[in-house]
Protein backbone atom coordinates (compact mmCIF):
# COMPACT_ATOMS: atom_id res chain seq x y z
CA UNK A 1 33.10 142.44 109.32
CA UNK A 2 34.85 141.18 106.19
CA UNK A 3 32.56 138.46 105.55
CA UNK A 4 29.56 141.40 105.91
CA UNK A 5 31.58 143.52 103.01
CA UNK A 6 32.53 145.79 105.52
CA UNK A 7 35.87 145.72 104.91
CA UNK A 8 37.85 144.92 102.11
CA UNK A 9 41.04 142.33 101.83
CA UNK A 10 43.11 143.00 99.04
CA UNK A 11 45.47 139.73 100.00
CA UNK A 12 42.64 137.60 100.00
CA UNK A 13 43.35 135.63 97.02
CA UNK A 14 47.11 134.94 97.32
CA UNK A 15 49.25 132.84 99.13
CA UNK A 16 51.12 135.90 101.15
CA UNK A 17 52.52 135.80 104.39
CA UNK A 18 51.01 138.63 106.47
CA UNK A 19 47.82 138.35 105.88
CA UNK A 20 46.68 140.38 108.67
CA UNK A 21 47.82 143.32 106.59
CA UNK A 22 46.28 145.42 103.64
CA UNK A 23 42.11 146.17 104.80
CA UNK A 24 40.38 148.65 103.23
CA UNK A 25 37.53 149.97 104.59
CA UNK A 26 34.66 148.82 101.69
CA UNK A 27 32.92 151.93 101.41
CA UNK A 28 36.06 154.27 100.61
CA UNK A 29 36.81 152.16 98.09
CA UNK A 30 35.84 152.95 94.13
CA UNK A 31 37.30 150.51 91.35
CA UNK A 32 35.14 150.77 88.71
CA UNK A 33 31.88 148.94 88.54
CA UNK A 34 29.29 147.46 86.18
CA UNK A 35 26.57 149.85 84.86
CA UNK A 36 23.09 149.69 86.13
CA UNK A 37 19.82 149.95 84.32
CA UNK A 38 16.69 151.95 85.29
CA UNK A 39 15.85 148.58 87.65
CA UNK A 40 19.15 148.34 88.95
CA UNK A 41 20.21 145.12 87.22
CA UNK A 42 23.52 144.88 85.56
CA UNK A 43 23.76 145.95 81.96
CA UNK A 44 24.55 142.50 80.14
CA UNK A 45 25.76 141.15 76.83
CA UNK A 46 22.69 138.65 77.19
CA UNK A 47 19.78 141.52 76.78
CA UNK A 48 21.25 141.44 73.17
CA UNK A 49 21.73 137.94 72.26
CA UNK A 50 19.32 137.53 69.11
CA UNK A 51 16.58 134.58 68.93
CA UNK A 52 18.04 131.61 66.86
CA UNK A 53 16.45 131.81 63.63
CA UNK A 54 14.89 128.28 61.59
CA UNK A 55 17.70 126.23 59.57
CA UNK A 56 16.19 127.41 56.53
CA UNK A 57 16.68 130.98 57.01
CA UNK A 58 20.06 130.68 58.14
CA UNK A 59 23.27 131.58 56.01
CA UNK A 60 26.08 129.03 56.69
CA UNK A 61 29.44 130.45 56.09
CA UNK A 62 32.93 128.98 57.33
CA UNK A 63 34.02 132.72 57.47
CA UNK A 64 33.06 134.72 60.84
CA UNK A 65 32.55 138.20 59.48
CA UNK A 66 34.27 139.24 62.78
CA UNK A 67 37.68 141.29 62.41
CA UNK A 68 40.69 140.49 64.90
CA UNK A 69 41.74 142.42 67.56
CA UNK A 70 43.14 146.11 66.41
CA UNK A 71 46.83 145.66 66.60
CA UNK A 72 47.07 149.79 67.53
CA UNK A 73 44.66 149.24 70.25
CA UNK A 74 42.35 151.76 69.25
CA UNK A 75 39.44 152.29 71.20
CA UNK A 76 36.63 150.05 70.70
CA UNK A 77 33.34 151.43 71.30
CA UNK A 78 31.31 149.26 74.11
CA UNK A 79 27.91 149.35 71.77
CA UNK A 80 29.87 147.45 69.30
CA UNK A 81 30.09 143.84 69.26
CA UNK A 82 32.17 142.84 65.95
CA UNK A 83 35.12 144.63 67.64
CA UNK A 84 35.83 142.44 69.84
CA UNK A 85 36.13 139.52 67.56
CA UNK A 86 33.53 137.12 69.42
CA UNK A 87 31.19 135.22 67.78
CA UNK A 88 28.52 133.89 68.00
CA UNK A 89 26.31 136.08 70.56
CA UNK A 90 25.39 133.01 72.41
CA UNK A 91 24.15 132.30 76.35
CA UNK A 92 28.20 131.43 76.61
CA UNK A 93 29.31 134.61 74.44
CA UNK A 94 27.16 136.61 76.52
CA UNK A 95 28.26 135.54 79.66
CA UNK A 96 32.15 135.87 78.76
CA UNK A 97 31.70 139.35 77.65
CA UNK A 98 30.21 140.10 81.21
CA UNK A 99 33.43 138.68 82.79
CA UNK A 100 35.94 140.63 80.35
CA UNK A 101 34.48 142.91 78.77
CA UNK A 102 30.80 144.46 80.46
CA UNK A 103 28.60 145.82 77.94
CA UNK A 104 28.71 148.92 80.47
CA UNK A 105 31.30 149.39 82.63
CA UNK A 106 31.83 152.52 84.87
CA UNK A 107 35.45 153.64 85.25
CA UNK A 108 36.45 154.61 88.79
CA UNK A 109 37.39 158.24 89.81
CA UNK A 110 41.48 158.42 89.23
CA UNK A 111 43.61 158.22 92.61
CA UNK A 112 45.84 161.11 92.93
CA UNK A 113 48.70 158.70 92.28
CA UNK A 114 49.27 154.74 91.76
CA UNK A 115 52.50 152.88 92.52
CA UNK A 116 51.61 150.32 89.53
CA UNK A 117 49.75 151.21 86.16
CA UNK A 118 49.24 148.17 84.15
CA UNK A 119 48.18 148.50 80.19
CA UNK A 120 46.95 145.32 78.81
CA UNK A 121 45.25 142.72 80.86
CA UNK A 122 46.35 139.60 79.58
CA UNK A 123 48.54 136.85 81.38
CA UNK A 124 51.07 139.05 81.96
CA UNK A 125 49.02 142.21 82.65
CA UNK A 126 46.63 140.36 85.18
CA UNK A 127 49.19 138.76 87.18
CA UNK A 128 51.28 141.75 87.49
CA UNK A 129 48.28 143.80 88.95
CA UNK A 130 46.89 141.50 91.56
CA UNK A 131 49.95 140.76 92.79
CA UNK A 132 51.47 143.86 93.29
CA UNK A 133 47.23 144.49 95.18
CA UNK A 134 48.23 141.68 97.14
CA UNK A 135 50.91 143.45 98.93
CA UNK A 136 48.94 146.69 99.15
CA UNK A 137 49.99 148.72 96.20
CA UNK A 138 47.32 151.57 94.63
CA UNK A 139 47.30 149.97 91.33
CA UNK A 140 45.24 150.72 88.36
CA UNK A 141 44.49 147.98 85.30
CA UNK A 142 43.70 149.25 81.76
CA UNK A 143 42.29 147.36 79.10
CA UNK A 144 40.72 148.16 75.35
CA UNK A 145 39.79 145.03 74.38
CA UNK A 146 39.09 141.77 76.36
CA UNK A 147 40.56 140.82 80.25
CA UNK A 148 41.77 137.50 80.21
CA UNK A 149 43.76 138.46 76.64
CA UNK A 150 44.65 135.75 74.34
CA UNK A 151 45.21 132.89 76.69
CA UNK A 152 41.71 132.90 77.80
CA UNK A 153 39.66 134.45 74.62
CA UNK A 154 41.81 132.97 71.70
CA UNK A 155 44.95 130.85 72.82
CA UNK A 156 45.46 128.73 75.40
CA UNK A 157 41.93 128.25 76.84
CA UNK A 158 39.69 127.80 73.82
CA UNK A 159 42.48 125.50 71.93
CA UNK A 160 42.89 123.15 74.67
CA UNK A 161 39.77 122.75 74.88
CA UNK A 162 39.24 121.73 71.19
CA UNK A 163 42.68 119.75 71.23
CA UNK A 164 40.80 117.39 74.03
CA UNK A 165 37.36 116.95 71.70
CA UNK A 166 39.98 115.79 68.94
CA UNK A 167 42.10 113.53 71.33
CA UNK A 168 38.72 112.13 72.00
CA UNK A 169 38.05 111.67 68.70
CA UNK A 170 41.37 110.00 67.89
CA UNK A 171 41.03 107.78 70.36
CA UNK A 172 37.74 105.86 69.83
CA UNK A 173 38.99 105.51 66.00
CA UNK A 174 41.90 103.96 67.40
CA UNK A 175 40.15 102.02 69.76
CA UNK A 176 40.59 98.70 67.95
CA UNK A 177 44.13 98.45 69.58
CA UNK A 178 43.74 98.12 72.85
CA UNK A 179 40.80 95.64 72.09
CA UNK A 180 37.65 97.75 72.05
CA UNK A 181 35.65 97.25 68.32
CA UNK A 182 33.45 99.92 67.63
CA UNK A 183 30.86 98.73 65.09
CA UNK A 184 30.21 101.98 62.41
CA UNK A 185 32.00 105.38 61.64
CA UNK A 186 33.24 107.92 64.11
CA UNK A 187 31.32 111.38 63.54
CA UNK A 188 31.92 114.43 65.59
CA UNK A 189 29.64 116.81 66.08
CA UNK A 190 31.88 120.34 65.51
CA UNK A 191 28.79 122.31 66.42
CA UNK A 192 28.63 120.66 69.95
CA UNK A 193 32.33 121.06 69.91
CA UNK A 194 32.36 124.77 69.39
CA UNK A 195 30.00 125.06 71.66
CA UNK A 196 31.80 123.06 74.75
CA UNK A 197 34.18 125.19 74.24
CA UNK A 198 32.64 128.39 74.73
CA UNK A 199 30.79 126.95 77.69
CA UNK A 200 34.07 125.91 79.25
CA UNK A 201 35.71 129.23 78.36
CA UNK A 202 32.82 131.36 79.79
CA UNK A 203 32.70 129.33 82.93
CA UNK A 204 36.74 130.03 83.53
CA UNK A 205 36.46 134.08 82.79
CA UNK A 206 35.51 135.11 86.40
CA UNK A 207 38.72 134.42 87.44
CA UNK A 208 39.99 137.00 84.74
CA UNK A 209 37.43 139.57 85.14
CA UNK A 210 36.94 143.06 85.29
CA UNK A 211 34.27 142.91 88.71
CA UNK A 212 36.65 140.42 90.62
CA UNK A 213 39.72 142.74 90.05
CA UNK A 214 37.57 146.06 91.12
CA UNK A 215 35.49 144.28 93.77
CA UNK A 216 37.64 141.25 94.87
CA UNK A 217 41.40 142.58 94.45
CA UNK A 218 40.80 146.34 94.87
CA UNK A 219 42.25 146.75 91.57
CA UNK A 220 40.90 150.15 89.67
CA UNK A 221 39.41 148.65 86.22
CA UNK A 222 39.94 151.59 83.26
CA UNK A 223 38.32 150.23 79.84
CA UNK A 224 39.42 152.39 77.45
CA UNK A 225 42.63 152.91 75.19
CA UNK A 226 45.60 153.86 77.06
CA UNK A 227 48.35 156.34 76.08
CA UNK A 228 51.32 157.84 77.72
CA UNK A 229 51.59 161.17 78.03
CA UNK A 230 54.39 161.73 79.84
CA UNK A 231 56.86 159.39 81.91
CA UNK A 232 54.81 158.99 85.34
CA UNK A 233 51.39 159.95 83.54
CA UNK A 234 49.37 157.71 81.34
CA UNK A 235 45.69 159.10 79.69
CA UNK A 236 42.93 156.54 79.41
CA UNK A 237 38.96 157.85 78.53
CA UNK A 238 39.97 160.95 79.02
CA UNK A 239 41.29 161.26 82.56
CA UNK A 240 44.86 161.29 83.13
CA UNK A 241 46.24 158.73 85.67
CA UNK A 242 49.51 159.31 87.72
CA UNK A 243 52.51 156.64 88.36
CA UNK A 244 55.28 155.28 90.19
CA UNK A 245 55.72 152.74 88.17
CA UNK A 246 54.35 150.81 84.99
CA UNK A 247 53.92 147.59 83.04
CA UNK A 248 53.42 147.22 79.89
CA UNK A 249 51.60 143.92 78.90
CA UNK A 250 49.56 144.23 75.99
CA UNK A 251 50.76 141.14 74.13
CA UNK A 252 50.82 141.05 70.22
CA UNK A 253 48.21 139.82 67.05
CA UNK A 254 48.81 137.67 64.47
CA UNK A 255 51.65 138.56 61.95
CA UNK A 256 50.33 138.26 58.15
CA UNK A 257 53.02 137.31 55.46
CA UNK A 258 52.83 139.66 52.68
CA UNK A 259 51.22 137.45 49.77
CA UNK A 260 49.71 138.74 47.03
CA UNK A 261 45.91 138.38 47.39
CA UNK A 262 46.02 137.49 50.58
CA UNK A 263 44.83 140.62 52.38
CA UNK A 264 41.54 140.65 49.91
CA UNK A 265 40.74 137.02 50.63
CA UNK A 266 38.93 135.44 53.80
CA UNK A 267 41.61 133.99 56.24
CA UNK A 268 41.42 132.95 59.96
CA UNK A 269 43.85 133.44 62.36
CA UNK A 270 44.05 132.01 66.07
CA UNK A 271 41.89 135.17 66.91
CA UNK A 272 39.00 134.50 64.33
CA UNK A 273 39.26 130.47 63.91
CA UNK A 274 37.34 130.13 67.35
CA UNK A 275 34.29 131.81 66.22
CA UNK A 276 33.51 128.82 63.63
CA UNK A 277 30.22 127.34 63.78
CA UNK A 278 30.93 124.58 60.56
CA UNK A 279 33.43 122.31 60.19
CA UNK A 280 35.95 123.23 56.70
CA UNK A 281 35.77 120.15 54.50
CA UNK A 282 39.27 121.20 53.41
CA UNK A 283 41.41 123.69 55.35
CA UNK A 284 44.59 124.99 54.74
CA UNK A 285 47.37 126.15 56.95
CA UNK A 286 49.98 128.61 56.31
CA UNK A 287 52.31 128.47 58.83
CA UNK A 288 54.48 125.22 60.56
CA UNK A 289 55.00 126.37 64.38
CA UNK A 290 53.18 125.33 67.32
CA UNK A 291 49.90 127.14 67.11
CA UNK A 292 49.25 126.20 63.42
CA UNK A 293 50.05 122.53 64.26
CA UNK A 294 48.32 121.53 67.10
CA UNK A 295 45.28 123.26 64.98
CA UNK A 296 45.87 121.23 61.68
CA UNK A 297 45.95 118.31 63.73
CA UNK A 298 42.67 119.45 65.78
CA UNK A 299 40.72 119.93 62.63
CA UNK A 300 42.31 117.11 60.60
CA UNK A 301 40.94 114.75 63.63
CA UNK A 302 37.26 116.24 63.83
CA UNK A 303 37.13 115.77 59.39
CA UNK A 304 38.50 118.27 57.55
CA UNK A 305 41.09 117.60 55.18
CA UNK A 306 44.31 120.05 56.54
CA UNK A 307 47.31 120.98 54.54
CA UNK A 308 49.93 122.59 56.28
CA UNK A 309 52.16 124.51 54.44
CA UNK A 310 56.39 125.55 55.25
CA UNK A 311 58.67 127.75 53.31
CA UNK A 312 61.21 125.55 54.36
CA UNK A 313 61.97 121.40 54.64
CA UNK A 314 60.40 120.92 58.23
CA UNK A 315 58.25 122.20 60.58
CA UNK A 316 58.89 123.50 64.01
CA UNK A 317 62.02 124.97 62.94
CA UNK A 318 63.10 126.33 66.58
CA UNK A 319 62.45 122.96 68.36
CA UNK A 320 64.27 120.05 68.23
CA UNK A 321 64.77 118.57 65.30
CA UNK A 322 64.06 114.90 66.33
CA UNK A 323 61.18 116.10 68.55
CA UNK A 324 59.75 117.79 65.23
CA UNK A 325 60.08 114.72 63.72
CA UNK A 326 58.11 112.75 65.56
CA UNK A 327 55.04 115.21 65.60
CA UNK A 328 55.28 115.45 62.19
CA UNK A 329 55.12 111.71 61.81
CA UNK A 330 52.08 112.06 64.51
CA UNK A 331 50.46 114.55 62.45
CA UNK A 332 50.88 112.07 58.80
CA UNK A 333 49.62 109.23 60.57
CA UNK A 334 46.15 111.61 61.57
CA UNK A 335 46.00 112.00 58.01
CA UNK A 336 47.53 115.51 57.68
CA UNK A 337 49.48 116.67 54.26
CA UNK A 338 52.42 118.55 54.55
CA UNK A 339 53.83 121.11 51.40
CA UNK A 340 57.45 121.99 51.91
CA UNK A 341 59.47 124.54 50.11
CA UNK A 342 56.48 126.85 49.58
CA UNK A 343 56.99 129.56 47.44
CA UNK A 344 53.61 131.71 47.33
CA UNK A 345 52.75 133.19 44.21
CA UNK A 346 49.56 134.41 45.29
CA UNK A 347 46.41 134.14 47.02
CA UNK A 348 43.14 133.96 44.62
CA UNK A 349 39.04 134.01 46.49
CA UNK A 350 35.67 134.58 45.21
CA UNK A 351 34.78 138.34 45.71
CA UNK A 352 36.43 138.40 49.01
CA UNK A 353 34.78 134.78 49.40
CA UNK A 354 35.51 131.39 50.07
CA UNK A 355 36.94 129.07 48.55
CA UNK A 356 40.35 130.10 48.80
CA UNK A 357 43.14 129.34 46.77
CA UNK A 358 46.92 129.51 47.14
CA UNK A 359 49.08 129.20 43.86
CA UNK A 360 52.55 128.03 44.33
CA UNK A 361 55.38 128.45 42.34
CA UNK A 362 58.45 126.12 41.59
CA UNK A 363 60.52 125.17 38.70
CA UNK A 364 57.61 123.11 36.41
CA UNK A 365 55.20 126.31 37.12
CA UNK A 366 52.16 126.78 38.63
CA UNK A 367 50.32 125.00 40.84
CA UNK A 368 46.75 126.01 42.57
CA UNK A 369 45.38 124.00 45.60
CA UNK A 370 42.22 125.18 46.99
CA UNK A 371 40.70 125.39 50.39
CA UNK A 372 37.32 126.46 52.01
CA UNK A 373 39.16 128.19 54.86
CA UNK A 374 42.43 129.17 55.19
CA UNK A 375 44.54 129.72 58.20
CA UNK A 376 47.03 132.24 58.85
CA UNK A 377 49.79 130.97 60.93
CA UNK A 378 53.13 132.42 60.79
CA UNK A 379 53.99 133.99 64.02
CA UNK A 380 52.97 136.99 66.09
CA UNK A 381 54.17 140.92 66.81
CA UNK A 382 54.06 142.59 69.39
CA UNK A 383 51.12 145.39 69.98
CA UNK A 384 53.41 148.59 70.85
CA UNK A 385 52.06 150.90 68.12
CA UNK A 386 49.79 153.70 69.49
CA UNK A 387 50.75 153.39 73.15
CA UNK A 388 52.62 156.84 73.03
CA UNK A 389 55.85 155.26 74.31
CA UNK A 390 57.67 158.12 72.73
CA UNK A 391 56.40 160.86 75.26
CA UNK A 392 57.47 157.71 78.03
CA UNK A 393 60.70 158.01 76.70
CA UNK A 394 60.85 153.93 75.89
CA UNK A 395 62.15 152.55 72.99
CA UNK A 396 60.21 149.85 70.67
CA UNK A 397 60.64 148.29 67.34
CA UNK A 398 57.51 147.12 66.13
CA UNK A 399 58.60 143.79 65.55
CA UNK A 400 60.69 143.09 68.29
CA UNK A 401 58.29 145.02 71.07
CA UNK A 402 59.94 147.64 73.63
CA UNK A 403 63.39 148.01 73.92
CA UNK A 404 64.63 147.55 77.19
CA UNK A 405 68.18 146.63 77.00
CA UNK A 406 71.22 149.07 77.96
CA UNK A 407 73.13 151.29 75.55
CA UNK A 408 71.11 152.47 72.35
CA UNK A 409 67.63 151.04 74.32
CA UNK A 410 66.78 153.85 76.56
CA UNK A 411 68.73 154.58 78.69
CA UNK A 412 67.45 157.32 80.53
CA UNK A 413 64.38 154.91 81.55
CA UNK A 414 65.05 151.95 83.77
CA UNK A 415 63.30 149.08 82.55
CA UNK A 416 62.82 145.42 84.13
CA UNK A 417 61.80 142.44 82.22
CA UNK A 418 59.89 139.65 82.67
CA UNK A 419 58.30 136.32 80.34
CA UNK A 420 60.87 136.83 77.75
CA UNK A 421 59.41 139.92 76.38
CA UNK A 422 62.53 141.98 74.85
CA UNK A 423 64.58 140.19 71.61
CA UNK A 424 61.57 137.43 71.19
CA UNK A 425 59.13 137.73 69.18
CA UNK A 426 56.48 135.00 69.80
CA UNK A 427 53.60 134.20 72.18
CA UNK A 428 51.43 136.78 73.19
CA UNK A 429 51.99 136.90 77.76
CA UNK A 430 55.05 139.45 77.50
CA UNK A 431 55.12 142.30 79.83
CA UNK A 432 57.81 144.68 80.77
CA UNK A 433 58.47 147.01 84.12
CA UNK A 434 59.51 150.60 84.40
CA UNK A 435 60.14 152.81 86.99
């Protein structure tokens, strides 16, 4: 009967005890579900995916015109594709937006009440809500932008899978050491690299997506904005949904220093740098921590010319300092430039076009170094603006995230913490527990 749909196992992907427990009859069961056109196929990203036009008639720009995520989580309109900051509409595109994002998607009729509400389906966000399904909680999932959040759209996946193209590359130039002579240069093909990587990403969404939590988890799938209303009662597309309990996951974006310039001119972050198509002859990084590293060294290994720069004498200033020492060594042997004791003047483009240049400043003047793309590096915030956590009664500081310590942190609300999100503002995968 379960194998013939006729029942539904909620437990059916985790490794809980009991398994016996927790089946739903299929047919009472309404999570949300793709839309359907006139034939009754799925509506899908791919009916829009535009023919590829000759070489000669295309314009080649290092700049996707596609804006990052909206750090307010405002509603993004399913019709519209630049707001979800994924580029090109390829076959793989196309096939990742099914998984986290449909083109149509059908929210499910709200339960009377849910033990767990979860806003923001990231890392944090996904794992909360399947396993608190897995032990038969009513739980409902809501999401604005993309399932799978950064670590599958613009972190963890999609960099790692670009770091192991540039290993690859580093090691056939380096070849000659272990005895294997490789007669002419080493080229990489950053076209065919872009692209593995949005195969590879596309072919890992299902596990993060919006039909296996309705149809697979029993999970009810809201896309749409979410914002509290009340303490037990959060609003998303209009309907008002009804808790025990909540989590708030919705990670953070990219923190931009204030620079002069900077906000007119074209700059990537992790969000936007994915959507590249060309390889930057020169690129230039603002920003010495982990993500702006293993990047520099990424791009600096597949050609381009990196600079990374540092406001102070080192980089990785909250590792160890020996341990930052040897990457950066790594990083000057791949050919990367380092400029410490930046002190940005301002930030000078074309029009709002590449190239870019940053002027320093120090004690002989002025100096200009130019870039055709520049990335923006220099930390992340949290996303808590917009989420009407004032009618929850929570606490936030929008650079710190929610409050959830005792005393002058809300009090009044219990809250329970988990991945470091309170006091730590850093990677995206934070989520936090109410009741």
């Amino acid at each position: 009967m379960l194998n013939a749909g006729v029942f539904h196992h909620v437990q059916d992907a985790h490794l809980f005890e009991n398994k016996y427990l927790f089946y739903r009859f299929t047919s009472d069961e309404d999570h949300g579900t793709v839309a359907r056109k006139p034939d009754d196929s799925a509506v899908s990203w791919a009916d829009f995916v535009a023919p590829v036009a000759p070489a000669e008639a295309q314009t080649i720009t290092l700049q996707p015109a596609i804006p990052e995520r909206d750090p307010d989580l405002a509603t993004f309109a399913q019709v519209d594709l630049e707001a979800f900051g994924i580029s090109p509409l390829d076959e793989y595109n196309a096939r990742l937006l099914d998984r986290v994002h449909p083109k149509g998607w059908v929210d499910p009729k709200p339960k009377s009440t849910y033990n767990l509400v979860v806003i923001g389906a990231g890392a944090g966000g996904l794992v909360s809500a399947a396993g608190a399904a897995g032990v038969g909680a009513r739980v409902a999932l809501i999401e604005s932008h993309l399932l799978g959040g950064d670590c599958l759209n613009v972190g963890c996946v999609p960099s790692k899978a670009l770091l192991r193209c540039a290993k690859a590359a580093a090691v056939v130039r380096n070849a000659s050491a272990f005895g294997v002579n490789i007669d002419g240069n080493v080229s990489v093909d950053f076209g065919f690299v872009m692209e593995r990587m949005r195969r590879l990403r596309a072919s890992i969404a299902p596990i993060d997506s919006a039909r296996r939590f309705s149809e697979q988890l029993g999970v009810d799938v809201f896309i749409g904005k979410g914002t509290f209303t009340a303490k037990n009662k959060i609003e998303v597309n209009g309907k008002t949904l009804t808790f025990a309990k909540a989590v708030i996951a919705t990670g953070g974006t990219a923190a931009i220093p204030n620079i002069p310039g900077l906000q007119e001119a074209p700059y990537l972050t992790n969000a936007t740098i994915f959507n590249l198509t060309e390889l930057p002859s020169r690129l230039g990084v603002i920003g010495a921590g982990p993500i702006g590293l293993e990047l520099a060294q990424a791009f600096q290994r597949f050609g381009s010319q990196v600079t990374v720069f540092s406001r102070s004498d080192k980089i990785l200033p909250k590792e160890d300092p020996d341990a930052a020492k040897i990457i950066e060594k790594s990083l000057r042997q791949d050919g990367v430039t380092f400029a410490f004791h930046a002190n940005y003047k301002r930030v000078e483009s074309r029009n709002g076009n590449p190239p870019v240049t940053i002027v320093l400043e120090d004690g002989s003047g002025e100096r200009s170094i130019e870039f055709d793309a520049l990335l923006i590096a220099t930390g992340r915030k949290p996303a808590v603006r917009g989420l009407g956590l004032e009618s929850a009664s929570v606490s936030y500081d929008e650079r710190m995230g929610v409050c959830i310590r005792s005393g002058r942190c809300g009090e009044q609300v219990p809250v329970y913490a988990h991945r470091g999100f309170y006091g730590t503002p850093g990677h995206p995968q934070r989520a936090i527990l109410w009741s």
